[in-house]
C-alpha atoms as a PDB file:
ATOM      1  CA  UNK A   1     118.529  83.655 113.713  1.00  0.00           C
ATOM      2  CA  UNK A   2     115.775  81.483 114.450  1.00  0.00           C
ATOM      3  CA  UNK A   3     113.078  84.272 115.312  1.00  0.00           C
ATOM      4  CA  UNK A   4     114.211  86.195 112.184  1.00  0.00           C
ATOM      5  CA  UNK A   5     113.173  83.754 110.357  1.00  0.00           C
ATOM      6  CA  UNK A   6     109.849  83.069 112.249  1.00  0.00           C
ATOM      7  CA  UNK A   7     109.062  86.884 112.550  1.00  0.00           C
ATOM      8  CA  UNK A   8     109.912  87.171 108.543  1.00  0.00           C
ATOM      9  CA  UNK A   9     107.624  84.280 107.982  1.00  0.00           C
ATOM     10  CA  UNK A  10     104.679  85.827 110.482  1.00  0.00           C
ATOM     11  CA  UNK A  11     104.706  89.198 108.886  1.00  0.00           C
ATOM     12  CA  UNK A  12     104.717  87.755 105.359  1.00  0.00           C
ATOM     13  CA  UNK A  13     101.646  85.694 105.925  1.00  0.00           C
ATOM     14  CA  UNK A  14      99.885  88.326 108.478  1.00  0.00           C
ATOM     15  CA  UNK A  15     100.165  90.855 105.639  1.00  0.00           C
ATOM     16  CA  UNK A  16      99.200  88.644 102.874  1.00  0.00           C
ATOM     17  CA  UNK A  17      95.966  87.480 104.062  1.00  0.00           C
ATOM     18  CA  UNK A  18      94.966  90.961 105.312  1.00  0.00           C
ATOM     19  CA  UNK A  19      95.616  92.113 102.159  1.00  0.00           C
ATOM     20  CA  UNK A  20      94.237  89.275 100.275  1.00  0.00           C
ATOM     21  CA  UNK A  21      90.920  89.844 102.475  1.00  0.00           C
ATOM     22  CA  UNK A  22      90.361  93.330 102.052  1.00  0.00           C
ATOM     23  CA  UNK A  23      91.075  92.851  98.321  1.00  0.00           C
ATOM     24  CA  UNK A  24      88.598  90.167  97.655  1.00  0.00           C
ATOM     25  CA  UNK A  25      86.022  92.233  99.987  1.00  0.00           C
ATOM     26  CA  UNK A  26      86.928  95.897  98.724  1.00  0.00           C
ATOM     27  CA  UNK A  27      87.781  94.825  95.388  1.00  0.00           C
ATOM     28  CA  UNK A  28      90.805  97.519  95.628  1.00  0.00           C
ATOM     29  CA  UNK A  29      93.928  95.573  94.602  1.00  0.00           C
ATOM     30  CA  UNK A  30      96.617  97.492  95.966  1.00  0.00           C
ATOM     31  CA  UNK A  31      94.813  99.226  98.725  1.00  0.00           C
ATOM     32  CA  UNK A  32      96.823  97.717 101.513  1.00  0.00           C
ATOM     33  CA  UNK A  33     100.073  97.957 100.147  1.00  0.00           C
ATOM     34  CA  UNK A  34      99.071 102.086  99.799  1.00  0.00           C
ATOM     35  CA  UNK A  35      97.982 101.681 103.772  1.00  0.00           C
ATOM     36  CA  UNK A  36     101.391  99.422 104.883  1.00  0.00           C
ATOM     37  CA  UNK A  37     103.437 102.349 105.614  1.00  0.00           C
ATOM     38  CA  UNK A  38     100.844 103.644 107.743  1.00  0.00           C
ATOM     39  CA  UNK A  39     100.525 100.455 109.799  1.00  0.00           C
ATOM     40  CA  UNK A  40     104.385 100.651 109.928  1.00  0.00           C
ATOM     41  CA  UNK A  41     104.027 103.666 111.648  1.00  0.00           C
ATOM     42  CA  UNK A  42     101.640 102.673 114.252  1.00  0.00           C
ATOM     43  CA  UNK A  43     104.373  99.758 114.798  1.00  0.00           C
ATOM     44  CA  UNK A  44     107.275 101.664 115.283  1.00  0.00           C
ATOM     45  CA  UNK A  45     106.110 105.239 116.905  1.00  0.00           C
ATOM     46  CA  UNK A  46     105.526 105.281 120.460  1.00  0.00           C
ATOM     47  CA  UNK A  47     102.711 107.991 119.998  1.00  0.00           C
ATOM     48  CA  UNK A  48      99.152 108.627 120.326  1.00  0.00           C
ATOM     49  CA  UNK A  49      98.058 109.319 116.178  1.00  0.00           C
ATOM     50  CA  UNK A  50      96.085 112.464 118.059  1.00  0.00           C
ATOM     51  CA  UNK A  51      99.638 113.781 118.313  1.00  0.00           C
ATOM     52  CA  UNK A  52     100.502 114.331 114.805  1.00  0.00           C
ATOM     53  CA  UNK A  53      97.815 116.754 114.436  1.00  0.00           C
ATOM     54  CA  UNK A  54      98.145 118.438 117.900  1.00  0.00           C
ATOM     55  CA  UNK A  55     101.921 118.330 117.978  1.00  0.00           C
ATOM     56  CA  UNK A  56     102.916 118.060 114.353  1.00  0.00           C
ATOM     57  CA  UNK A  57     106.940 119.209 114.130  1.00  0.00           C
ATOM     58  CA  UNK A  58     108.110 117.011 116.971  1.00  0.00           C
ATOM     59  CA  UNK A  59     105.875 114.165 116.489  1.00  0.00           C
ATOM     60  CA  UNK A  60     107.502 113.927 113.283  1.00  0.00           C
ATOM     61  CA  UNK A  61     110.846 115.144 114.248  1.00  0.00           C
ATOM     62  CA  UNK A  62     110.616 111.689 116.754  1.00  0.00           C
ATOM     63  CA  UNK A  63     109.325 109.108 113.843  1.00  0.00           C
ATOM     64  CA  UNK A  64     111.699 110.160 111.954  1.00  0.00           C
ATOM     65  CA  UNK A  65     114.505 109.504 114.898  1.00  0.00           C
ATOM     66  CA  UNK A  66     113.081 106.557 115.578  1.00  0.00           C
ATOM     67  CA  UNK A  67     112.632 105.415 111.893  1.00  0.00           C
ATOM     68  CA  UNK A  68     116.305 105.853 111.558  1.00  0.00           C
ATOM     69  CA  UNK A  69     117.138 104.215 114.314  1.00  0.00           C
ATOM     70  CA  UNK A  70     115.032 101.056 113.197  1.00  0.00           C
ATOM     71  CA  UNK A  71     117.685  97.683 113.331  1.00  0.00           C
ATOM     72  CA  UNK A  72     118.186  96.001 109.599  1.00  0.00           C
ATOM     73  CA  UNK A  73     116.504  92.697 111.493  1.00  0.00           C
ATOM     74  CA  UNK A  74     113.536  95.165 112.262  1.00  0.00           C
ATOM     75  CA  UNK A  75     114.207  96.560 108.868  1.00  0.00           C
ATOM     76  CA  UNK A  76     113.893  92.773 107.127  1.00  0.00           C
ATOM     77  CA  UNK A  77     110.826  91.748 109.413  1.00  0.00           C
ATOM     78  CA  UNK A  78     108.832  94.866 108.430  1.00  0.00           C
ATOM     79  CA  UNK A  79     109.887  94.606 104.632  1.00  0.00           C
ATOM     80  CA  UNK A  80     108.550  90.845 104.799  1.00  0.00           C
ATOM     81  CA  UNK A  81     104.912  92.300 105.148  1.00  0.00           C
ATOM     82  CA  UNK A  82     105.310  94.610 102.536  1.00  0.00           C
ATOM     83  CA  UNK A  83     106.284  91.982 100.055  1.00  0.00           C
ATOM     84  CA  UNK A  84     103.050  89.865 101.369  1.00  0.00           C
ATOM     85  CA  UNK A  85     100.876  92.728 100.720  1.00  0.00           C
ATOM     86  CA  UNK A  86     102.749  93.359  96.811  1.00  0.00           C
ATOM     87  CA  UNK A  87     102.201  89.378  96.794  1.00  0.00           C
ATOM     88  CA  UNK A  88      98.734  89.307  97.685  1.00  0.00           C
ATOM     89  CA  UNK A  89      98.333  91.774  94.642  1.00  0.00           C
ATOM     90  CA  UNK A  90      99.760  89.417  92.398  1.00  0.00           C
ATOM     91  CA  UNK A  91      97.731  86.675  93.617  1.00  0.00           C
ATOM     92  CA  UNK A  92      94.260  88.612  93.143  1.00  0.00           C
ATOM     93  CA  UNK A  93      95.209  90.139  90.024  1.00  0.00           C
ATOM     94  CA  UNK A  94      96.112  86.896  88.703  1.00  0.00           C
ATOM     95  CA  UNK A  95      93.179  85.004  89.923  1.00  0.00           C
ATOM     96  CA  UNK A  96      90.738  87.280  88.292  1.00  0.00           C
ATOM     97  CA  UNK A  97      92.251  87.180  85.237  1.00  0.00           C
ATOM     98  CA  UNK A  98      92.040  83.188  85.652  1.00  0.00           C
ATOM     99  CA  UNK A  99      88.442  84.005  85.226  1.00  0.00           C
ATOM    100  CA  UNK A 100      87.728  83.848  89.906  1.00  0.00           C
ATOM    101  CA  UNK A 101      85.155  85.911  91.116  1.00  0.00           C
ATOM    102  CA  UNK A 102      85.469  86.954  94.853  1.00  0.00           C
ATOM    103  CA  UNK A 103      81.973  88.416  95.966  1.00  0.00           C
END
């Protein structure tokens, strides 16, 4: 129970202040939380990214096995750094509009 709630609290704050950096840099709000499922991805697959172009139907016949086969603590952990990234959103948007300038 202990690392659950360490993990959730790692992933929350990793994801935040990735996204909070490339939004300040990029000036693209919600860019990382259009890029999170992709990182989730990387996480979870045991594959090279070359093979979803060279092997296409069972590279994603496999995610999606092991997708479904993701444990809810998993499941909770990797939500966590979705909600930092729609946080870090939130944070931006709402510091602009406070009148901050990032860059």
């Amino acid at each position: 129970m202990i690392q659950l709630i360490v993990s959730v609290t790692l992933y929350f704050v990793i994801f935040f202040g990735v996204a909070f950096i490339l939004n300040m840099l990029l000036r693209k709000t919600w860019l990382m939380s259009f890029l999170y499922p992709f990182v989730v991805i990387m996480i979870v697959d045991n594959l090279s990214t070359l093979e979803y172009f060279t092997n296409t139907g069972e590279s994603f016949s496999q995610l999606s096995a092991e997708i479904t086969s993701l444990a809810v603590m998993d499941i909770i952990i990797l939500s966590s750094g979705f909600i930092g990234t729609i946080v870090s959103g939130l944070v931006i948007k709402f510091l602009r509009k406070s009148g901050y300038q990032m860059f």
